[in-house]
C-alpha atoms as a PDB file:
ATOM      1  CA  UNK A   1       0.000   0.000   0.000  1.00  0.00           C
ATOM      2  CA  UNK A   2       3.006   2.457   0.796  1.00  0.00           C
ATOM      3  CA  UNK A   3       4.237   1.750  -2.921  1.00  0.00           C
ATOM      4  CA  UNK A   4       0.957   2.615  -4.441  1.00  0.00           C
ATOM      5  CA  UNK A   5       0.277   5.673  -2.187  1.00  0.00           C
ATOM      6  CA  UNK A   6       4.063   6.838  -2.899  1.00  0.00           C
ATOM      7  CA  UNK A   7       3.723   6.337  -6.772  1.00  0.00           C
ATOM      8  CA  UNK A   8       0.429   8.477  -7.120  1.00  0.00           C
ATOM      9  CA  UNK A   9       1.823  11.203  -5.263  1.00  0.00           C
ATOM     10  CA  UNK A  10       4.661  11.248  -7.127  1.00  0.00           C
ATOM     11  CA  UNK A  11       2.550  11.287 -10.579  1.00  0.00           C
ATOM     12  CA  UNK A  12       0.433  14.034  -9.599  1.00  0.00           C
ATOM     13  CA  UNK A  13       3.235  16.314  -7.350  1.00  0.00           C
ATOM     14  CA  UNK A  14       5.826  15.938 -10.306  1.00  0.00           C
ATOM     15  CA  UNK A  15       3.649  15.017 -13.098  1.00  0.00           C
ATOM     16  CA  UNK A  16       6.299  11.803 -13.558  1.00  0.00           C
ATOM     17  CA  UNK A  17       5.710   8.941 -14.863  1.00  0.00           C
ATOM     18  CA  UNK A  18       6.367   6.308 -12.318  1.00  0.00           C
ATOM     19  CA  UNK A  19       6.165   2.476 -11.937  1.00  0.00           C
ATOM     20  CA  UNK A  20       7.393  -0.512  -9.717  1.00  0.00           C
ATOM     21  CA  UNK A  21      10.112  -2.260 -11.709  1.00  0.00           C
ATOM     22  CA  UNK A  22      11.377  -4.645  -9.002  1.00  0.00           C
ATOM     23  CA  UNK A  23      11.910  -6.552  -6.002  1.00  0.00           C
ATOM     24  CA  UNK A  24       7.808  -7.584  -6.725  1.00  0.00           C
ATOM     25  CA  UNK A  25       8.065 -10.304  -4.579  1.00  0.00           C
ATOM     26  CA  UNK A  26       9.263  -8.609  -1.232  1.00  0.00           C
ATOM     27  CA  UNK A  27       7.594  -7.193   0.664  1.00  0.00           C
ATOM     28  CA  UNK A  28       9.424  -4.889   2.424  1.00  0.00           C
ATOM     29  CA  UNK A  29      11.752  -3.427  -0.491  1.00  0.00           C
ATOM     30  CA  UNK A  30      10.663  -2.088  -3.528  1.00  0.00           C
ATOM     31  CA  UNK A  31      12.248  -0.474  -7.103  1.00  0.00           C
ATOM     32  CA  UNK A  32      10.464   2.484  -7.932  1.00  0.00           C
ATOM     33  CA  UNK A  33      11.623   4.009 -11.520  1.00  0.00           C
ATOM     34  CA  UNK A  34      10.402   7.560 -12.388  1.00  0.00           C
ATOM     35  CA  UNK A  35      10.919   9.219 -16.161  1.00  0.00           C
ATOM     36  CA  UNK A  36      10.810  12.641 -17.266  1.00  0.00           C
ATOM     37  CA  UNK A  37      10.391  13.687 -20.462  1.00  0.00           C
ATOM     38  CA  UNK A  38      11.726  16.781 -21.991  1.00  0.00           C
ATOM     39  CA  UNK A  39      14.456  18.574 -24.365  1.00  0.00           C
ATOM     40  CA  UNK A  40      16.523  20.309 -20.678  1.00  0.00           C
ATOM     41  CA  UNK A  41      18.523  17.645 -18.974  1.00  0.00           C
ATOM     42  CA  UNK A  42      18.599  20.975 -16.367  1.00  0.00           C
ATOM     43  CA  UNK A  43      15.442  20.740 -15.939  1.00  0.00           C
ATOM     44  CA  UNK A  44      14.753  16.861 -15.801  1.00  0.00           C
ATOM     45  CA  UNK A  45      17.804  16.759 -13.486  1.00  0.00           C
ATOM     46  CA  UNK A  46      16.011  19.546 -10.763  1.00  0.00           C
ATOM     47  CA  UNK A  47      12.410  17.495 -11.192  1.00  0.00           C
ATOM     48  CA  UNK A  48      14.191  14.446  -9.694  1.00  0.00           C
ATOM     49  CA  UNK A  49      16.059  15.848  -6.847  1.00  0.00           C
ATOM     50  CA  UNK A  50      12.812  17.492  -5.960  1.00  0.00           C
ATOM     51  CA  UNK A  51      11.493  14.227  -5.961  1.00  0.00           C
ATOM     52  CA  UNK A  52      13.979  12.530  -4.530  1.00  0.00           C
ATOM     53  CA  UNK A  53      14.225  14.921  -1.978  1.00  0.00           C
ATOM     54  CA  UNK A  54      10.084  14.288  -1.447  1.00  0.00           C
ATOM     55  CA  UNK A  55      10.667  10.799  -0.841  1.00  0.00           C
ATOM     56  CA  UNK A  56      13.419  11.087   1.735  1.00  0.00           C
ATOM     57  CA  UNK A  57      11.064  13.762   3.928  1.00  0.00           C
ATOM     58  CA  UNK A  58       8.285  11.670   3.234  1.00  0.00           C
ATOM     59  CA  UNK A  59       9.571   8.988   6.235  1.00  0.00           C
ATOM     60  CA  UNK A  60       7.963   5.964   4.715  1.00  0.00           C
ATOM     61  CA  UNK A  61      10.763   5.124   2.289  1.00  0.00           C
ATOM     62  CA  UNK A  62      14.344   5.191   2.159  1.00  0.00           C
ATOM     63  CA  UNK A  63      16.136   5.861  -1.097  1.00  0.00           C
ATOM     64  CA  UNK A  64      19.026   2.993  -1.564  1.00  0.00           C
ATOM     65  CA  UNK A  65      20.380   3.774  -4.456  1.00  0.00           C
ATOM     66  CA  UNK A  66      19.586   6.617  -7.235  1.00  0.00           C
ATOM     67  CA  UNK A  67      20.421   5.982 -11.234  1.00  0.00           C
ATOM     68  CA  UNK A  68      20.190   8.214 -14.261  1.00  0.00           C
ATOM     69  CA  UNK A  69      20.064   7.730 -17.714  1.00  0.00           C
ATOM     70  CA  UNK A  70      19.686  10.623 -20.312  1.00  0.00           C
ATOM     71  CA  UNK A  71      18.829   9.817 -23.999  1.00  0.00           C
END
């Protein structure tokens, strides 16, 4: 339930898209991968540490490890 809750606020805070893409079978870890779309990797780059930064204050998740990709 605290993956669900976590993923729609993300959606509609940083209008992300956002989906579990591991760890499906524990239950107490998950992988939560969020994409942003546009032409500013500036931009994309101060969306996620806003949201990354959301997460951390949110106290029902820890963040274990953060990748990015830009293409």
């Amino acid at each position: 339930m605290v993956v669900k809750s976590l993923k729609e606020r993300l959606q509609a805070r940083f209008r992300v898209s956002v989906a579990e893409t591991g760890h499906h079978d524990v239950w107490t870890r998950a992988e939560i991968t969020a994409a942003v779309v546009t032409s500013d990797s500036g931009h994309a780059d101060s969306v996620l540490e806003k949201l990354d930064r959301f997460v951390e204050g949110d106290g029902r998740a820890i963040i274990l490890r953060v990748e990015r990709s830009y293409r």
